[in-house]
ModelCIF file with pLDDT and N, C-alpha, C, O atoms, coordinates in Angstrom:
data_MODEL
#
_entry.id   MODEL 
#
_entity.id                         1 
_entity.type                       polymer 
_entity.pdbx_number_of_molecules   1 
#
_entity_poly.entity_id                      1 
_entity_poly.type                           'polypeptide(L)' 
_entity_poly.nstd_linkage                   no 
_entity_poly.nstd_monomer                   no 
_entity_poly.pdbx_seq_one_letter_code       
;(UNK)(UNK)(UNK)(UNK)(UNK)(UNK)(UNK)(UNK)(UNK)(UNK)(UNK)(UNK)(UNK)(UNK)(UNK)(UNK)
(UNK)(UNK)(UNK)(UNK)(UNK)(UNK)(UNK)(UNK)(UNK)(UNK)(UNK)(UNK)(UNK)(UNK)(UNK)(UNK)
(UNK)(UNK)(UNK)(UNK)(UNK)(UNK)(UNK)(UNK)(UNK)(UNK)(UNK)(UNK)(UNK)(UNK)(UNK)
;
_entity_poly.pdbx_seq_one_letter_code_can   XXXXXXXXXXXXXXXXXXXXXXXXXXXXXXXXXXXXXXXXXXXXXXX 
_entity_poly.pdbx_strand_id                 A 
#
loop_
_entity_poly_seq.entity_id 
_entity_poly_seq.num 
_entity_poly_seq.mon_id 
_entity_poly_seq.hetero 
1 1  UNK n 
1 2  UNK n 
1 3  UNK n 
1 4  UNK n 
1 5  UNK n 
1 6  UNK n 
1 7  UNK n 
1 8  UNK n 
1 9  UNK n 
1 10 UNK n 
1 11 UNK n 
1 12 UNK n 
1 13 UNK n 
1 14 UNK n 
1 15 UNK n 
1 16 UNK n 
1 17 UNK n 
1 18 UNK n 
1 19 UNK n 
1 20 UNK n 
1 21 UNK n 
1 22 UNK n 
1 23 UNK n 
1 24 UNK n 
1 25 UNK n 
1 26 UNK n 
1 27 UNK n 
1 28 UNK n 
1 29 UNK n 
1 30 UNK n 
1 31 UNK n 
1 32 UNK n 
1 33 UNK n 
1 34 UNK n 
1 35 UNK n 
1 36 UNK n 
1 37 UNK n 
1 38 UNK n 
1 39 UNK n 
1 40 UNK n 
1 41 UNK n 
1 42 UNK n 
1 43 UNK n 
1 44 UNK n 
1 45 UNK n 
1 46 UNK n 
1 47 UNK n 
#
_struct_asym.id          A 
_struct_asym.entity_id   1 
#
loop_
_ma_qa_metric.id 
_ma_qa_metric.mode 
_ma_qa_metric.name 
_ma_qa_metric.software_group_id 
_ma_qa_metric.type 
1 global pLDDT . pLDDT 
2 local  pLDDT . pLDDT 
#
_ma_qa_metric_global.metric_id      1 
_ma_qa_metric_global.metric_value   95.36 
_ma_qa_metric_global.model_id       1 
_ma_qa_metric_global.ordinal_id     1 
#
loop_
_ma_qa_metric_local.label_asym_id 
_ma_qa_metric_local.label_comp_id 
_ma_qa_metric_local.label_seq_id 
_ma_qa_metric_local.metric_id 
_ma_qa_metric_local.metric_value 
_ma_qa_metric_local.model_id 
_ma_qa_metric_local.ordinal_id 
A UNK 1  2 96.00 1 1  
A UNK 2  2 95.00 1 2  
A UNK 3  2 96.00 1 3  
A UNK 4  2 97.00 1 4  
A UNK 5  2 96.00 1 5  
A UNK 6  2 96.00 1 6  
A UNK 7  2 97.00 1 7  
A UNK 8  2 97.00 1 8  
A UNK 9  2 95.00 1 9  
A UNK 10 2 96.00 1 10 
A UNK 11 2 97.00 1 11 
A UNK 12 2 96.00 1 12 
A UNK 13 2 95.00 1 13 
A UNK 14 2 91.00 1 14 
A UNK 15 2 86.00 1 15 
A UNK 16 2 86.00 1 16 
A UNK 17 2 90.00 1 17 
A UNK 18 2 92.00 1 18 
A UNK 19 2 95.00 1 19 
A UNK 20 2 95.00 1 20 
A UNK 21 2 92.00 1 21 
A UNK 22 2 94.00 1 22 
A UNK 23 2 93.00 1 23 
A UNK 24 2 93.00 1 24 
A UNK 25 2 92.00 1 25 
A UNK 26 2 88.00 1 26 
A UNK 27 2 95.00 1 27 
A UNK 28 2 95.00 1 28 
A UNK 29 2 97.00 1 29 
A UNK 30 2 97.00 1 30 
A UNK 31 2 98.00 1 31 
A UNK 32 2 98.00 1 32 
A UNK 33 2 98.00 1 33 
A UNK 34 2 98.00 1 34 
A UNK 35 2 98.00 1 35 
A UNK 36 2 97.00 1 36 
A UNK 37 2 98.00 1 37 
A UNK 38 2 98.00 1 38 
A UNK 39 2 97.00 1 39 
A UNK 40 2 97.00 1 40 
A UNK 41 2 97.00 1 41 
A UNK 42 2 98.00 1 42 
A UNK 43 2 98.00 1 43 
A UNK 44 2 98.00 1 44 
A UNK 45 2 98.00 1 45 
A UNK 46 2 98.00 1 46 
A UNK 47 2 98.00 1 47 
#
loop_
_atom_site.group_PDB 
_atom_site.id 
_atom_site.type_symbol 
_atom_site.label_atom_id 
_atom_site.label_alt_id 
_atom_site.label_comp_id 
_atom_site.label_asym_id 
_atom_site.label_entity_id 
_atom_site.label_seq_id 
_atom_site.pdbx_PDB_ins_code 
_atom_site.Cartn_x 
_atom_site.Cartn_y 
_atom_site.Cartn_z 
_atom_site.occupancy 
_atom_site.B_iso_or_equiv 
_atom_site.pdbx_formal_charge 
_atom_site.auth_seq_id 
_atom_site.auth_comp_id 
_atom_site.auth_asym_id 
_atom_site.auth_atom_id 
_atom_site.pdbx_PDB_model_num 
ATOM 1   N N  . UNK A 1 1  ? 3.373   1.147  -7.250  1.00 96.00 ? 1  UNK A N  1 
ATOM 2   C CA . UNK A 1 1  ? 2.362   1.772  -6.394  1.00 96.00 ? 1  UNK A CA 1 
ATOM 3   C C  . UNK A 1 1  ? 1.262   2.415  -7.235  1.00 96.00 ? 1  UNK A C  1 
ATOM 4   O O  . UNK A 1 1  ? 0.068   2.265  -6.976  1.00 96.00 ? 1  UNK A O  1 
ATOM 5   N N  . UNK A 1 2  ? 1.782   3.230  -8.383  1.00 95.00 ? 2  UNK A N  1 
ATOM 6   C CA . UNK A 1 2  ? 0.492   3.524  -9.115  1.00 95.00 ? 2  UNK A CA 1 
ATOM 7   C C  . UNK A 1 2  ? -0.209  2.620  -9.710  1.00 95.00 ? 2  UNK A C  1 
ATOM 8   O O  . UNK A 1 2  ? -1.307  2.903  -10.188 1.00 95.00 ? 2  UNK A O  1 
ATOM 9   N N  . UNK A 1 3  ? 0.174   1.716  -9.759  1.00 96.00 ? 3  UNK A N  1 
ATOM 10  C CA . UNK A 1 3  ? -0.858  0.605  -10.513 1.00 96.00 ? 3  UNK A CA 1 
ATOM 11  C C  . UNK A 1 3  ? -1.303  0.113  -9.556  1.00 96.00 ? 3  UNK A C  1 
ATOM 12  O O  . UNK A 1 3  ? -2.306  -0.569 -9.766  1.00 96.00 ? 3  UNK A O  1 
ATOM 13  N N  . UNK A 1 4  ? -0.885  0.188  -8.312  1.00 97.00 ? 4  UNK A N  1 
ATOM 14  C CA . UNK A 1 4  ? -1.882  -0.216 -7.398  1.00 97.00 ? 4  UNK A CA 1 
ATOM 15  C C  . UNK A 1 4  ? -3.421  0.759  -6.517  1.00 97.00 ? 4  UNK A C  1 
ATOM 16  O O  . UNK A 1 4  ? -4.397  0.541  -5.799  1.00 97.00 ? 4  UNK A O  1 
ATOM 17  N N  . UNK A 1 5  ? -2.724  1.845  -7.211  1.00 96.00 ? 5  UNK A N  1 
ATOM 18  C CA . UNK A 1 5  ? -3.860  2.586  -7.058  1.00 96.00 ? 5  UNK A CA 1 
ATOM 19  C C  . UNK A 1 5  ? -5.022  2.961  -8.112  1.00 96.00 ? 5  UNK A C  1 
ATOM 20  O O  . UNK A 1 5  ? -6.214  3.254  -8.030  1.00 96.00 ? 5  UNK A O  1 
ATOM 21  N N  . UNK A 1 6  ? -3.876  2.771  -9.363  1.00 96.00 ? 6  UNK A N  1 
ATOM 22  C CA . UNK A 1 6  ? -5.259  2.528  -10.411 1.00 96.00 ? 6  UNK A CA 1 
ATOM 23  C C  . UNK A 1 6  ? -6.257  1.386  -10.345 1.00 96.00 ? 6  UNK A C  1 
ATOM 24  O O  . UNK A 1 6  ? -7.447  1.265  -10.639 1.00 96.00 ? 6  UNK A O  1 
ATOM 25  N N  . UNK A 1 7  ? -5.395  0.664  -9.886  1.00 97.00 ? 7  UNK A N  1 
ATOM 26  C CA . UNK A 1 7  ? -6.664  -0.605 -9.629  1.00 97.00 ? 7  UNK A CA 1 
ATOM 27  C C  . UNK A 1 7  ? -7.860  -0.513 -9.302  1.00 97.00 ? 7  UNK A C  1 
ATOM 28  O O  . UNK A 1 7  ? -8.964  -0.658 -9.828  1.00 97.00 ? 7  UNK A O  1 
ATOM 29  N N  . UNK A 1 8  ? -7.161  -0.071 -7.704  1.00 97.00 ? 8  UNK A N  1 
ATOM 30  C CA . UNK A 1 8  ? -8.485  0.200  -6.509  1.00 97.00 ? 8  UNK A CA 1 
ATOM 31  C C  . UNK A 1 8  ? -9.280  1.543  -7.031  1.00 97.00 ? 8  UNK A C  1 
ATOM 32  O O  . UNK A 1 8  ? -10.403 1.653  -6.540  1.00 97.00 ? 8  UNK A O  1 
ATOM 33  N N  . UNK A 1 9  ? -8.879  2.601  -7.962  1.00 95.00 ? 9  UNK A N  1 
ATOM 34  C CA . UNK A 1 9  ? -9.740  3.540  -8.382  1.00 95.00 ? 9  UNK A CA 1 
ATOM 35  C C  . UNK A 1 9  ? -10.791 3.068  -9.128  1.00 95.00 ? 9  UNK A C  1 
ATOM 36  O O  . UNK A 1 9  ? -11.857 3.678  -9.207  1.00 95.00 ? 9  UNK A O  1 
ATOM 37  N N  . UNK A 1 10 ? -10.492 1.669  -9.872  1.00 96.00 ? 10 UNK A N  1 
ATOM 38  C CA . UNK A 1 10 ? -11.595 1.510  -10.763 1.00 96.00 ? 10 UNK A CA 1 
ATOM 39  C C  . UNK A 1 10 ? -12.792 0.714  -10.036 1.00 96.00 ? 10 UNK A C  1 
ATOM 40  O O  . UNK A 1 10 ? -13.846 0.533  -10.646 1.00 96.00 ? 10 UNK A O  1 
ATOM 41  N N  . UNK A 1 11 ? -12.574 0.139  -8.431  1.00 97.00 ? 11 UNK A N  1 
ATOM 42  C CA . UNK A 1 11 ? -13.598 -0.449 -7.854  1.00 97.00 ? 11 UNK A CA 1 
ATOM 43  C C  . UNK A 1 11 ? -14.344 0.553  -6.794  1.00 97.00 ? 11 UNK A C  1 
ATOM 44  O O  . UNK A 1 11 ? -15.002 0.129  -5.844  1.00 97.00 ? 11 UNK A O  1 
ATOM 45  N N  . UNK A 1 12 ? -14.082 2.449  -7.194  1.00 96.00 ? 12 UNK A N  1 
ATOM 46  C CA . UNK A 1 12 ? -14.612 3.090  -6.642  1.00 96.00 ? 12 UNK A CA 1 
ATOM 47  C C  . UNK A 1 12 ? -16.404 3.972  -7.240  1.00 96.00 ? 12 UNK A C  1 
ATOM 48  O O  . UNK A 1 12 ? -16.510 4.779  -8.164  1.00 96.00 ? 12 UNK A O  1 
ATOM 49  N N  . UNK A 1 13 ? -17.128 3.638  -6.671  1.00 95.00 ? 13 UNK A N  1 
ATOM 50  C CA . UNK A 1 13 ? -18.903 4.374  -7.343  1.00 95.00 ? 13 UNK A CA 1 
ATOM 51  C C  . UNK A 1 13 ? -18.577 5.915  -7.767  1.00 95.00 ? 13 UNK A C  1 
ATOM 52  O O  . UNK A 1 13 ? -19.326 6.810  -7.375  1.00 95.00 ? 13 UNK A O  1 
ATOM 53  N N  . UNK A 1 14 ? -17.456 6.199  -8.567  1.00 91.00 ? 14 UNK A N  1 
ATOM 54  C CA . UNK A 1 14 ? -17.799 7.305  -9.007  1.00 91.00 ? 14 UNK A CA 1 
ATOM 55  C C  . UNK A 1 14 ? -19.312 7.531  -9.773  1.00 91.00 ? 14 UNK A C  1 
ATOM 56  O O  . UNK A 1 14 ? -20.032 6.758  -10.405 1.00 91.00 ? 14 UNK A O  1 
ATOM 57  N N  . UNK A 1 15 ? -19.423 8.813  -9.445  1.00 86.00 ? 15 UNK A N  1 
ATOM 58  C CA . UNK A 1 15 ? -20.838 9.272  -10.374 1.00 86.00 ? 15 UNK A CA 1 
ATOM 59  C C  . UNK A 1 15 ? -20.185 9.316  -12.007 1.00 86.00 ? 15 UNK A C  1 
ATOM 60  O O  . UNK A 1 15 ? -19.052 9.493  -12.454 1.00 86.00 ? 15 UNK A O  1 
ATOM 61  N N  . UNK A 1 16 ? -21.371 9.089  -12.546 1.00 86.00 ? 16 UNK A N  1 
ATOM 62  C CA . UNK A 1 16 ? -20.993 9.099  -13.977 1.00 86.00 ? 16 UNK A CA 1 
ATOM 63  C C  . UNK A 1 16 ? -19.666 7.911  -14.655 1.00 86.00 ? 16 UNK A C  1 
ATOM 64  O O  . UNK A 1 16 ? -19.030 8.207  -15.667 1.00 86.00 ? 16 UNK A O  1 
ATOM 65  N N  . UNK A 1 17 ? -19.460 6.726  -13.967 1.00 90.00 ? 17 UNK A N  1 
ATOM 66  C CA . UNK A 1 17 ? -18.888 6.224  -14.844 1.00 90.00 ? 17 UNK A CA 1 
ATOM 67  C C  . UNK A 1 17 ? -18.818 4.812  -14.470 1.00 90.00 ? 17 UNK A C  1 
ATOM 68  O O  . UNK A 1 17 ? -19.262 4.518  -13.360 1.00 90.00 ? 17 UNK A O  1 
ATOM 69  N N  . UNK A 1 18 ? -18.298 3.822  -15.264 1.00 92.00 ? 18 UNK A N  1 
ATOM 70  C CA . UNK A 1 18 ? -18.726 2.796  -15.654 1.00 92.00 ? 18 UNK A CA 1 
ATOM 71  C C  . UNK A 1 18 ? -18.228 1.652  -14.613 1.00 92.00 ? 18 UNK A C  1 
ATOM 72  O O  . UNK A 1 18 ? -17.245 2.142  -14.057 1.00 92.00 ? 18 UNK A O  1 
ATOM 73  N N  . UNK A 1 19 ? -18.441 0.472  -14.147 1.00 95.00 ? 19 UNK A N  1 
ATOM 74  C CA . UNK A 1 19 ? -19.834 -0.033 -14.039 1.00 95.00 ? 19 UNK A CA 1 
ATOM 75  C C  . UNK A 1 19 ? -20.885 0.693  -12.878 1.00 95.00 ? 19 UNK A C  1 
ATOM 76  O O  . UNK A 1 19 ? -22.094 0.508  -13.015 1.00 95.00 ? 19 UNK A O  1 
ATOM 77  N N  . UNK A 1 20 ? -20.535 1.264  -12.090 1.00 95.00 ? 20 UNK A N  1 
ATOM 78  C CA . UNK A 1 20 ? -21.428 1.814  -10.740 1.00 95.00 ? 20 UNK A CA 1 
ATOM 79  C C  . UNK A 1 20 ? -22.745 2.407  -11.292 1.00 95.00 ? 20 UNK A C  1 
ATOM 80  O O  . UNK A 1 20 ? -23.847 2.062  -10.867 1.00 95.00 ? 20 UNK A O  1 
ATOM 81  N N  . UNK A 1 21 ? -22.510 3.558  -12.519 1.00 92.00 ? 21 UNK A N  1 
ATOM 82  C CA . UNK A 1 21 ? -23.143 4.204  -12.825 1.00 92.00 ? 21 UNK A CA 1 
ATOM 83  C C  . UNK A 1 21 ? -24.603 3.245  -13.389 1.00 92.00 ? 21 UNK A C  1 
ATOM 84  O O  . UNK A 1 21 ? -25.630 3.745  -13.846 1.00 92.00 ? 21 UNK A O  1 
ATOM 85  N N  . UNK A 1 22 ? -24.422 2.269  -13.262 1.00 94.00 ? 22 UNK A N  1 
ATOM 86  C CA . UNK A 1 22 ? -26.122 1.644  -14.054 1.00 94.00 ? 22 UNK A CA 1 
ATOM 87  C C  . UNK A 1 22 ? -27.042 1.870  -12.925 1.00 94.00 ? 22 UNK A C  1 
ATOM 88  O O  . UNK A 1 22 ? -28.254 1.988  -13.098 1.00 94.00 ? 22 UNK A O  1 
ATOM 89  N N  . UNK A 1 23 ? -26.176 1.963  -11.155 1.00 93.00 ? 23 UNK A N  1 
ATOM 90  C CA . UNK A 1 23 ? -27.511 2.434  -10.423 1.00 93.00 ? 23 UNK A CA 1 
ATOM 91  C C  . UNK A 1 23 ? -27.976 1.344  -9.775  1.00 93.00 ? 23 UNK A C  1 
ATOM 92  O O  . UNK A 1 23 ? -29.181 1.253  -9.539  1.00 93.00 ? 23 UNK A O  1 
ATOM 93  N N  . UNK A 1 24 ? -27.225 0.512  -9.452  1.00 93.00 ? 24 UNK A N  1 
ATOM 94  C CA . UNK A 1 24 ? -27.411 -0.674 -8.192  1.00 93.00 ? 24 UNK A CA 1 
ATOM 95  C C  . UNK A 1 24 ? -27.603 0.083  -6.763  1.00 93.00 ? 24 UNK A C  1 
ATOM 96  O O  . UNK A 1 24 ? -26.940 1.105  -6.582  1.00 93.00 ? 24 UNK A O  1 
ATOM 97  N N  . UNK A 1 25 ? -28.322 -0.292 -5.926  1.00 92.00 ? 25 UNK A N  1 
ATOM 98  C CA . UNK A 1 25 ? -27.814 0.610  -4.809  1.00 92.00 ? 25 UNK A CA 1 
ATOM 99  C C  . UNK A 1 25 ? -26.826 0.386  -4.196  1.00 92.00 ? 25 UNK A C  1 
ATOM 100 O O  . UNK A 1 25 ? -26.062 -0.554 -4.409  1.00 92.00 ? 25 UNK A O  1 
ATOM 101 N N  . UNK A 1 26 ? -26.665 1.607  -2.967  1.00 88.00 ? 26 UNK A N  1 
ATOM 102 C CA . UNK A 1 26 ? -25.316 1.446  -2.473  1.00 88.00 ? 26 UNK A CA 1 
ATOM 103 C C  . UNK A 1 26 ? -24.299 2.967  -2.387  1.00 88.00 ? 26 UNK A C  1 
ATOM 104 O O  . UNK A 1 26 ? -24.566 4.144  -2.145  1.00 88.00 ? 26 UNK A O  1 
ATOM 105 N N  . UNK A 1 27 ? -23.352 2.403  -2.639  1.00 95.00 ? 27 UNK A N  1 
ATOM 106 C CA . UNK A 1 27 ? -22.636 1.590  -1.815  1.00 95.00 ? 27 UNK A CA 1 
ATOM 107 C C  . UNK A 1 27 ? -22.677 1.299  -0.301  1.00 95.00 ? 27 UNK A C  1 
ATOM 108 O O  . UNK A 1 27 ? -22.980 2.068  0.612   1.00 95.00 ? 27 UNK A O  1 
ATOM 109 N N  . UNK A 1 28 ? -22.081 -0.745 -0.224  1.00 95.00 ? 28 UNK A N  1 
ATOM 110 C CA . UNK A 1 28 ? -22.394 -0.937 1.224   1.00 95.00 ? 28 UNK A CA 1 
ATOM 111 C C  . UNK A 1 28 ? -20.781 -1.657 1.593   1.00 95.00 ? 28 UNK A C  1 
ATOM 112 O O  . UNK A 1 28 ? -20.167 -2.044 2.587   1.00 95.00 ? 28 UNK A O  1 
ATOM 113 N N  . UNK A 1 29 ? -20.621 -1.573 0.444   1.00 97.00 ? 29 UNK A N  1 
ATOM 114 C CA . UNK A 1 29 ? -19.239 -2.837 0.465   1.00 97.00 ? 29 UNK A CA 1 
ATOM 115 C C  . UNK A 1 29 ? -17.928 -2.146 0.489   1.00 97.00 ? 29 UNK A C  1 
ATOM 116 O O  . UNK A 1 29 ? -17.788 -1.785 -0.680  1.00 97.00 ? 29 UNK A O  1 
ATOM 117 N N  . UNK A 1 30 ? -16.913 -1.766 1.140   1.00 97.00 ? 30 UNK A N  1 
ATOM 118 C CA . UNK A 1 30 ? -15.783 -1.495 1.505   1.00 97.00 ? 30 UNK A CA 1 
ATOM 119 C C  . UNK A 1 30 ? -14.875 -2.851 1.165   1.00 97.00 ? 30 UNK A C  1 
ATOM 120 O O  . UNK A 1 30 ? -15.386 -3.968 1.077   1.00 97.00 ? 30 UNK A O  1 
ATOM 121 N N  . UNK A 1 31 ? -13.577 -2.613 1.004   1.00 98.00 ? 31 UNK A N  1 
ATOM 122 C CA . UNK A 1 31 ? -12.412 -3.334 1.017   1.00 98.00 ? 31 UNK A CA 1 
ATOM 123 C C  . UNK A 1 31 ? -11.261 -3.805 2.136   1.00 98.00 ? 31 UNK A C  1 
ATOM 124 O O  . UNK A 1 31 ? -10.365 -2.962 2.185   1.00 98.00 ? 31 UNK A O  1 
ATOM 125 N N  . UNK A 1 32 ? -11.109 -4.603 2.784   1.00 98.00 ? 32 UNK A N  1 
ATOM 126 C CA . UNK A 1 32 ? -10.256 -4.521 3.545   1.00 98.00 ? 32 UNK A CA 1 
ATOM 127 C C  . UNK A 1 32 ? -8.938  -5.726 2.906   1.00 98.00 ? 32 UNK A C  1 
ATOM 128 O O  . UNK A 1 32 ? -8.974  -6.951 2.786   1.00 98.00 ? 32 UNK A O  1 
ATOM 129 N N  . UNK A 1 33 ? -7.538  -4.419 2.509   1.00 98.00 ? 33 UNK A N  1 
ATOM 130 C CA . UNK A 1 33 ? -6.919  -5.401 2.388   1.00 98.00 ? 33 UNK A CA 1 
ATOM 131 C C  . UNK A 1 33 ? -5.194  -5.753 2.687   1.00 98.00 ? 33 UNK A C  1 
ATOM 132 O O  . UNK A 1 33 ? -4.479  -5.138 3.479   1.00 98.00 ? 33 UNK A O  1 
ATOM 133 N N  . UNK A 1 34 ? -4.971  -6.385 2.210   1.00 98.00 ? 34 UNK A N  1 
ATOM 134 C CA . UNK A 1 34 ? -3.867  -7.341 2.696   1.00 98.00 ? 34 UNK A CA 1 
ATOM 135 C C  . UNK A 1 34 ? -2.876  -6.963 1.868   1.00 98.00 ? 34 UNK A C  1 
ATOM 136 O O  . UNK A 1 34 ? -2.784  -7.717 0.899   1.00 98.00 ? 34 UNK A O  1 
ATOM 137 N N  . UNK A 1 35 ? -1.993  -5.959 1.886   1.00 98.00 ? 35 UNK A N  1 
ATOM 138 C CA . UNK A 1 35 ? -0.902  -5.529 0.964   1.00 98.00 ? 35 UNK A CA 1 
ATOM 139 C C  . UNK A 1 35 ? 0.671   -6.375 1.357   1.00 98.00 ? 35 UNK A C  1 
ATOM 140 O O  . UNK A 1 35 ? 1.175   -6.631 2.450   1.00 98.00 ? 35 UNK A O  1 
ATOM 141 N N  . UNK A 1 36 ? 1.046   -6.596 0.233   1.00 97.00 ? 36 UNK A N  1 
ATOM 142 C CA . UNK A 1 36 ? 2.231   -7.684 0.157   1.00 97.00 ? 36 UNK A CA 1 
ATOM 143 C C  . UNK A 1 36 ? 3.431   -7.234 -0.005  1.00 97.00 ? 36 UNK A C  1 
ATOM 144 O O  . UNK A 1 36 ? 4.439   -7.080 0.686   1.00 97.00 ? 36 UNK A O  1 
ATOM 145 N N  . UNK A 1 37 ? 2.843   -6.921 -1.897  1.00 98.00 ? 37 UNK A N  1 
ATOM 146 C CA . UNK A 1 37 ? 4.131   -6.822 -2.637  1.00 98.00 ? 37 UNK A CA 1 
ATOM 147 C C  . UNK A 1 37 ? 3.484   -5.850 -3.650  1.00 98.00 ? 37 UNK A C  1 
ATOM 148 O O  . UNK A 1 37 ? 2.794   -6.179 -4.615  1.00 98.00 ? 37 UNK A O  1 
ATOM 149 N N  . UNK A 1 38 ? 3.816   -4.621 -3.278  1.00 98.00 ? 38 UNK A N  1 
ATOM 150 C CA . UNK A 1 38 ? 3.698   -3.064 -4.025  1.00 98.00 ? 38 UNK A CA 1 
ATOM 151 C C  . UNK A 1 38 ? 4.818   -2.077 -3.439  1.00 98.00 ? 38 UNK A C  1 
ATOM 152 O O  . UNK A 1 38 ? 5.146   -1.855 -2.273  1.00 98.00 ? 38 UNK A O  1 
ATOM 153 N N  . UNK A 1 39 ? 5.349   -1.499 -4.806  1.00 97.00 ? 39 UNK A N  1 
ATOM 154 C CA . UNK A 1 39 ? 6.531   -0.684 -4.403  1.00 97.00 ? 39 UNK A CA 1 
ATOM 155 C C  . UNK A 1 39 ? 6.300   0.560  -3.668  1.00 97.00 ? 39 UNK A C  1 
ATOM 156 O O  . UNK A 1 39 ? 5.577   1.493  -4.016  1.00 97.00 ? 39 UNK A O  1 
ATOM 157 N N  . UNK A 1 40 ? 7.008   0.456  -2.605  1.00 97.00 ? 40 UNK A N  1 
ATOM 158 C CA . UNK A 1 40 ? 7.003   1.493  -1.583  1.00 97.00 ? 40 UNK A CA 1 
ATOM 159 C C  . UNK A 1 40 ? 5.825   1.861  -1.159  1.00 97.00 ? 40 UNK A C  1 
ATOM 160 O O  . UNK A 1 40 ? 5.676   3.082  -1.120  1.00 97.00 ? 40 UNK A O  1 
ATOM 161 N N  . UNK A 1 41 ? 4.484   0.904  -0.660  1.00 97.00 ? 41 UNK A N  1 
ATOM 162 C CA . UNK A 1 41 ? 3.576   0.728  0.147   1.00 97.00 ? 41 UNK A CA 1 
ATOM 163 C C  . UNK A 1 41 ? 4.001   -0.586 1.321   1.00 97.00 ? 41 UNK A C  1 
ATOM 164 O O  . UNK A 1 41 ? 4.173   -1.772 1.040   1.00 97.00 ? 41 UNK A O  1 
ATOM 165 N N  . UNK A 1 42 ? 4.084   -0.022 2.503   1.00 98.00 ? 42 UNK A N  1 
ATOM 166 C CA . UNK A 1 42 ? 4.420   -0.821 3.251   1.00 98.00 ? 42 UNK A CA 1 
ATOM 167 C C  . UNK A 1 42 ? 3.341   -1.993 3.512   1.00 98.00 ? 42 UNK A C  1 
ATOM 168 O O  . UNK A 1 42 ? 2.126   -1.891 3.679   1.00 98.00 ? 42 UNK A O  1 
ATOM 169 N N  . UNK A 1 43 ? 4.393   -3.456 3.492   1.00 98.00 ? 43 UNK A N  1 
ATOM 170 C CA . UNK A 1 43 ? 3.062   -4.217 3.767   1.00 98.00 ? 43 UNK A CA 1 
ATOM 171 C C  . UNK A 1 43 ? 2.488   -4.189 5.405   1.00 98.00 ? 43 UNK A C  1 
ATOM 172 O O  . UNK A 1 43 ? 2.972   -4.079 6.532   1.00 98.00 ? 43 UNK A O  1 
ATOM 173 N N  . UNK A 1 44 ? 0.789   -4.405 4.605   1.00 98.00 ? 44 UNK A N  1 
ATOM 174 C CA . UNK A 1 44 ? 0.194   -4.256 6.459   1.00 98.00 ? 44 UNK A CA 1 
ATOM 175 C C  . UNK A 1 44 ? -1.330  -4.514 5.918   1.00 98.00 ? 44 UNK A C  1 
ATOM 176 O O  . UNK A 1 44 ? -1.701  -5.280 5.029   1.00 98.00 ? 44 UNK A O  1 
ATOM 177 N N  . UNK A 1 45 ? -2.109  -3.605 6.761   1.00 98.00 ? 45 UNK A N  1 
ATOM 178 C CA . UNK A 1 45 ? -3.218  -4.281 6.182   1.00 98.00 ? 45 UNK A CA 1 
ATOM 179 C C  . UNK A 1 45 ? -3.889  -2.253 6.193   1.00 98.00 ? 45 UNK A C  1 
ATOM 180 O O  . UNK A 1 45 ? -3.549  -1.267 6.848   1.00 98.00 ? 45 UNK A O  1 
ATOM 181 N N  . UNK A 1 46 ? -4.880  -2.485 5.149   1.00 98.00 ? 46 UNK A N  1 
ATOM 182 C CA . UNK A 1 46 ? -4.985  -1.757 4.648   1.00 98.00 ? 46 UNK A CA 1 
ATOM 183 C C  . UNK A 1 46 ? -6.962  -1.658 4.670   1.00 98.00 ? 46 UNK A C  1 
ATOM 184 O O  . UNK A 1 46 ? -7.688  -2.642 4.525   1.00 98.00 ? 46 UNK A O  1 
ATOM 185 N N  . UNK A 1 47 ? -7.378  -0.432 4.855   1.00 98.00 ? 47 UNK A N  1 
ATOM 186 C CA . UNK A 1 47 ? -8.554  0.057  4.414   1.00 98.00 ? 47 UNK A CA 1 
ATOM 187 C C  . UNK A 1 47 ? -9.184  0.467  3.245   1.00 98.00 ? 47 UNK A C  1 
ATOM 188 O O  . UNK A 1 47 ? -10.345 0.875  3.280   1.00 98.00 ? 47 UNK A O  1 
#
């Protein structure tokens, strides 16, 4: 489960850090997804 949350932390626009920070606009794009096989996250579908 934590590696499944480190994941998704790194596709978040924090300020100050890398790639978001070069200043594309945005954000418009959200995730919707499809959880399977992660320990002790139930599968379902996910925001």
């Amino acid at each position: 489960a934590d590696t499944f949350f480190a994941i998704l932390e790194r596709t978040l626009p924090r300020a100050a850090r890398a790639p978001f920070e070069a200043g594309l606009p945005g954000p418009a794009v959200h995730l919707l997804l499809f959880v399977q096989r992660v320990e002790d996250i139930a599968p379902g579908l996910y925001f």
